[in-house]
Protein backbone atom coordinates (compact mmCIF):
# COMPACT_ATOMS: atom_id res chain seq x y z
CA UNK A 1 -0.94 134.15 -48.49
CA UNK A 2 0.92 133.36 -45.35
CA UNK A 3 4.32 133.93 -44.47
CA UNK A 4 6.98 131.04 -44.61
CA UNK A 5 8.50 130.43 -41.60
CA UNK A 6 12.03 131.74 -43.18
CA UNK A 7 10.02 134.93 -44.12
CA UNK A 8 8.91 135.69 -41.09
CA UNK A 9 12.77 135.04 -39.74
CA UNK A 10 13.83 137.89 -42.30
CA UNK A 11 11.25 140.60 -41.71
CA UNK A 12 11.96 139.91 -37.84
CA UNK A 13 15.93 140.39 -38.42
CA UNK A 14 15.04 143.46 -40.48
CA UNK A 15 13.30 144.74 -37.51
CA UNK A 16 16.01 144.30 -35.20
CA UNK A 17 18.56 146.07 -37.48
CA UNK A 18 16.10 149.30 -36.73
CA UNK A 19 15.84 148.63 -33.17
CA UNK A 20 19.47 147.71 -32.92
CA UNK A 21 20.71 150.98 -34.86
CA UNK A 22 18.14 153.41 -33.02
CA UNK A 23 19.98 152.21 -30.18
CA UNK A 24 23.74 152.76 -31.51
CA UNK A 25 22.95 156.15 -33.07
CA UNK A 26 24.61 158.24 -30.64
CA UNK A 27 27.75 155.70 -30.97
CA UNK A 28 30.29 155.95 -33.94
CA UNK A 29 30.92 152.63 -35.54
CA UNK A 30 30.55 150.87 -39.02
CA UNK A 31 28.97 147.30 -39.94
CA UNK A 32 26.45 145.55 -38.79
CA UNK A 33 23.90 147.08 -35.62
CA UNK A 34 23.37 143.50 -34.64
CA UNK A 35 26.86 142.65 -34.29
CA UNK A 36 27.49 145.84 -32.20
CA UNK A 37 24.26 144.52 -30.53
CA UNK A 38 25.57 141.07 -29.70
CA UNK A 39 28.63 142.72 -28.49
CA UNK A 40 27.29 145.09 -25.46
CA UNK A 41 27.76 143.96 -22.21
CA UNK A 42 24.24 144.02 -21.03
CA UNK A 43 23.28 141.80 -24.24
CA UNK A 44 26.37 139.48 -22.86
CA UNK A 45 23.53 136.72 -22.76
CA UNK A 46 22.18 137.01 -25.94
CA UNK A 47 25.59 136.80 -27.59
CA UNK A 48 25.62 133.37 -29.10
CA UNK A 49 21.93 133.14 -30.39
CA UNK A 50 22.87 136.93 -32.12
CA UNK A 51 25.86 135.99 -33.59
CA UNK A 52 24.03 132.90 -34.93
CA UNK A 53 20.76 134.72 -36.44
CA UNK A 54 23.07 136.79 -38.22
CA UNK A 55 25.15 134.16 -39.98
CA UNK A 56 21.54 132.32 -40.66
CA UNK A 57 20.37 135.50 -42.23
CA UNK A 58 23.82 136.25 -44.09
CA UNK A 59 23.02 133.17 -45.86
CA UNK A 60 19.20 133.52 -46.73
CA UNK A 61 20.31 137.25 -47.76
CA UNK A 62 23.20 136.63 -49.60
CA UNK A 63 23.10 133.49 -51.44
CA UNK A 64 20.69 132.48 -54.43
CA UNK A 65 17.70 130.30 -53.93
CA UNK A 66 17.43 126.60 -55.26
CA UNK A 67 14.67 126.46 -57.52
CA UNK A 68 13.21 129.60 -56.03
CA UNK A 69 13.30 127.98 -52.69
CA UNK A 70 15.52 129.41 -49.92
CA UNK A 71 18.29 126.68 -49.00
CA UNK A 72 17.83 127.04 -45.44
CA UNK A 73 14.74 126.85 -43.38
CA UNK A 74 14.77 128.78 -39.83
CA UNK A 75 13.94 126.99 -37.13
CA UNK A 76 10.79 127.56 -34.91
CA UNK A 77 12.95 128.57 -31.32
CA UNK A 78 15.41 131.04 -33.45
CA UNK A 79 11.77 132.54 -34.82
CA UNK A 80 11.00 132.93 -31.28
CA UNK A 81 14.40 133.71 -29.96
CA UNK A 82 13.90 137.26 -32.07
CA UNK A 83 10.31 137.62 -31.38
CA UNK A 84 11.59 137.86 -27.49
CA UNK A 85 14.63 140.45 -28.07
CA UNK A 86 12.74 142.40 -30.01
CA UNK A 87 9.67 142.80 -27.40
CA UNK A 88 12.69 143.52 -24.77
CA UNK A 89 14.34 145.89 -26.95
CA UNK A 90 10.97 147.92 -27.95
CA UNK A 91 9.23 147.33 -24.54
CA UNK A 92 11.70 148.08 -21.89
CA UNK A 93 11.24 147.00 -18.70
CA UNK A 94 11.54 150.03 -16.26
CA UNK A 95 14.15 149.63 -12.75
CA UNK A 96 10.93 151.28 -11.38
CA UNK A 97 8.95 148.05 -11.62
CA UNK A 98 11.65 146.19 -10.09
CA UNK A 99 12.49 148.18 -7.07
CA UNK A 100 10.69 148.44 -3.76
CA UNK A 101 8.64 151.03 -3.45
CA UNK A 102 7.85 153.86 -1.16
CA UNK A 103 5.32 152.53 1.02
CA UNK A 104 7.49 149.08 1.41
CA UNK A 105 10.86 150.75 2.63
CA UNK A 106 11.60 150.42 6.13
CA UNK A 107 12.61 154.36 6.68
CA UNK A 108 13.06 157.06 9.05
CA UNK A 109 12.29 160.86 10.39
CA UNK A 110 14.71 162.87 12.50
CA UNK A 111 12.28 162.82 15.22
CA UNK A 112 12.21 158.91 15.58
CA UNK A 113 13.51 156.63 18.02
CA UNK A 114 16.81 155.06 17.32
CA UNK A 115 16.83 151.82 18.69
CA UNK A 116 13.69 150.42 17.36
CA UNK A 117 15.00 151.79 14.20
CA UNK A 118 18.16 149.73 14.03
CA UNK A 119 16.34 146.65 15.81
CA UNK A 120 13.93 146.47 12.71
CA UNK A 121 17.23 147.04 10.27
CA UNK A 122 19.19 143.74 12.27
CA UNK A 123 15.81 141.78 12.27
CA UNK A 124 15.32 142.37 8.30
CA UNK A 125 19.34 142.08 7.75
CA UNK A 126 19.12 145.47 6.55
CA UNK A 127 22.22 147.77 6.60
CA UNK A 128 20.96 150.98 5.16
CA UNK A 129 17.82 152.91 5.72
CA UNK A 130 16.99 156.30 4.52
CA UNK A 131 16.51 159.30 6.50
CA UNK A 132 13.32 160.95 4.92
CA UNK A 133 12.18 164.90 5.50
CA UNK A 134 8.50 165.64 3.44
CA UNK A 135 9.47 162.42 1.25
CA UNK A 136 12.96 163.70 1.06
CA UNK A 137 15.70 161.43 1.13
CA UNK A 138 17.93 163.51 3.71
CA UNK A 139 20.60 161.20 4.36
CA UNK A 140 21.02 157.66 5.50
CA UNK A 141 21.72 155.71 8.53
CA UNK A 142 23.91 152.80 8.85
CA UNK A 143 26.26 150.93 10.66
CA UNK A 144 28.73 153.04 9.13
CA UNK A 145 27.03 155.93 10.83
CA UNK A 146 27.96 154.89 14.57
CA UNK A 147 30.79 153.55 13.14
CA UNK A 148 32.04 156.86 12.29
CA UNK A 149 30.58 158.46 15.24
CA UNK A 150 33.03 156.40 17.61
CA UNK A 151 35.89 157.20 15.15
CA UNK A 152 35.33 161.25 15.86
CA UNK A 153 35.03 160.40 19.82
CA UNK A 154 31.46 160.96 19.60
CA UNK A 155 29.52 160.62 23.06
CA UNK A 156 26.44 160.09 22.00
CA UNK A 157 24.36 157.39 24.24
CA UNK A 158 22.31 154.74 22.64
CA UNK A 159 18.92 154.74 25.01
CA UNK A 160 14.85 154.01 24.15
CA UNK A 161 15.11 157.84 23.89
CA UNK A 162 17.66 158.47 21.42
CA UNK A 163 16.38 160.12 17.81
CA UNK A 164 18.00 159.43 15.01
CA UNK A 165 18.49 163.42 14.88
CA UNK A 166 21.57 162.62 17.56
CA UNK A 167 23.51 161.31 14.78
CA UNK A 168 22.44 164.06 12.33
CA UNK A 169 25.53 165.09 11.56
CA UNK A 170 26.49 161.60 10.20
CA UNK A 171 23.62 161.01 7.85
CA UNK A 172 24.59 163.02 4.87
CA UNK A 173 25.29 160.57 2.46
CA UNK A 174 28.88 162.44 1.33
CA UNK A 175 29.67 160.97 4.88
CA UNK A 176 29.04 157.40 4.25
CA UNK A 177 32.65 155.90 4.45
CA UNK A 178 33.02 152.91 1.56
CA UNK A 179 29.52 153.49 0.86
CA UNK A 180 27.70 154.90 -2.35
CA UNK A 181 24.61 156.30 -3.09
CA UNK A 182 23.01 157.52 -6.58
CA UNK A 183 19.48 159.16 -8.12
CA UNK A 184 17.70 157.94 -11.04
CA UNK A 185 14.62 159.14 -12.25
CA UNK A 186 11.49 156.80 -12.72
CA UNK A 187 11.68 156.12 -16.40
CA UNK A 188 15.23 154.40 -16.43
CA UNK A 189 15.25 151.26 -17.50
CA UNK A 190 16.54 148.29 -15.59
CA UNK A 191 18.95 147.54 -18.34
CA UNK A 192 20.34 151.13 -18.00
CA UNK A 193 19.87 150.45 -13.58
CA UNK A 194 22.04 147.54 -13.90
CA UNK A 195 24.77 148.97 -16.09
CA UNK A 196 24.96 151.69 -13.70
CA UNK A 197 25.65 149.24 -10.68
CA UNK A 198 28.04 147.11 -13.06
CA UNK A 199 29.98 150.49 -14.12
CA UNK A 200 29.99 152.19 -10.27
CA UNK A 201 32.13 149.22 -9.26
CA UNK A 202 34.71 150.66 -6.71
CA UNK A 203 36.53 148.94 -4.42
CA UNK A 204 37.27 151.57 -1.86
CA UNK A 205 33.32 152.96 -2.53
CA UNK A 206 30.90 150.55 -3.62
CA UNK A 207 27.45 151.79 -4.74
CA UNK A 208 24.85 150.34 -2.57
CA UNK A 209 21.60 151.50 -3.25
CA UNK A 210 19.90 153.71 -6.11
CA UNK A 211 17.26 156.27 -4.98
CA UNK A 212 14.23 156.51 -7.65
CA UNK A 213 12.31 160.18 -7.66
CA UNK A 214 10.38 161.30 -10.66
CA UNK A 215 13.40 162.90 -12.43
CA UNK A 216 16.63 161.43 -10.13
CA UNK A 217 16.77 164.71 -8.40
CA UNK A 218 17.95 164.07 -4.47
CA UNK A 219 15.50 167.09 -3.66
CA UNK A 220 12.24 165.31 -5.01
CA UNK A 221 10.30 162.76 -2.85
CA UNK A 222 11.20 159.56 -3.05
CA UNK A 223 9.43 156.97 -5.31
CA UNK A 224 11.17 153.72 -4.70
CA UNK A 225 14.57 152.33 -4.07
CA UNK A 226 17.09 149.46 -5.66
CA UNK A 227 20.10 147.50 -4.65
CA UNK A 228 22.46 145.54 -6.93
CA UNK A 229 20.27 142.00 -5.26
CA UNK A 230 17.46 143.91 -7.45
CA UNK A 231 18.73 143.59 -10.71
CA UNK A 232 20.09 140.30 -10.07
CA UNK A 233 18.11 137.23 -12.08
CA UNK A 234 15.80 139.65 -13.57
CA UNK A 235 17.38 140.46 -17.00
């Protein structure tokens, strides 16, 4: 016998209370998972529709049938509505998948040229590119770099023979003025990226990019790389 449409609604919502509590255990509270669901900011978009399925299933829980009947009948896009937070909830999308990867980032060695460097960085309107040793994110090189450079009466001349090893005591990324840099390893999720770039917010040190290695250690090679643009319109 097939399920009814409001059966299917319940056993879906039952499912969700699992998901939804697996995900709260290591937080104290009382009442409902969902609600505490519906209330975390990176479920901020799901709010409403939450806080709706619960009062629809409140009802169909709570209150006696008609004849047997249920009084209310689901409708076919709330079915669907949980059908999609529960595949995102059990099948999390990884920051991994979202990030540029290694063989995509515009990088560099120690023993490269400068100026074609920071040529490619102006014509792809990028401001940061990692310095990479073995795979090795080293440090990074920005406009912050000469910036800082000039600021400690640095001479160092800008020809077609420069390295970027001229400015190698600059690139450690402790010496990136207003600039932030992080590790995360290659199974975080892009839920857990994002909060990390929402919760980093600083307005004398803003967190620009996150490196990705296999377990967010700075001395393993790197995998990939995200910004906060990354995350952006893809939650």
């Amino acid at each position: 016998m097939s399920q009814t449409r409001t059966e299917q609604f319940l056993e879906l919502y039952k499912r969700l209370e699992t998901v939804a509590a697996s995900l709260m255990r290591d937080k104290k509270r009382g009442g409902s998972a969902v609600f505490y669901l519906a209330n975390m900011p990176r479920y901020a978009h799901w709010k409403n529709d939450l806080d709706y399925c619960r009062e629809v299933r409140n009802l169909l829980q709570h209150e006696v049938k008609i004849d047997g009947a249920y009084a209310v009948e689901p409708s076919e896009q709330m079915v669907k509505f949980l059908e999609k937070v529960l595949h995102r909830l059990e099948h999390p999308a990884l920051a991994i998948d979202h990030a540029t990867k290694r063989p995509n980032i515009l990088s560099a060695g120690l023993n490269d040229q400068l100026l074609p460097i920071m040529r490619e960085m102006q014509r792809q309107s990028f401001s940061h590119v990692p310095i990479l040793e073995n795979d090795v994110v080293i440090g990074v090189f920005s406009e912050n770099t000469v910036f800082q450079a000039l600021l400690d009466n640095s001479c160092i001349p800008l020809t077609e023979d420069t390295l970027v090893s001229a400015f190698r005591d600059y690139l450690p990324i402790s010496r990136h003025l207003g600039h932030r840099f992080a590790f995360i390893p290659a199974n975080l999720t892009l839920d857990d990226a994002r909060e990390i770039f929402d919760s980093a917010y600083d307005r004398n040190r803003k967190l620009r990019t996150l490196f990705i290695t296999q377990n967010g250690r700075p001395d393993e090679p790197l995998l990939a790389l995200m910004t906060p643009y990354d995350v952006l319109d893809r939650l």
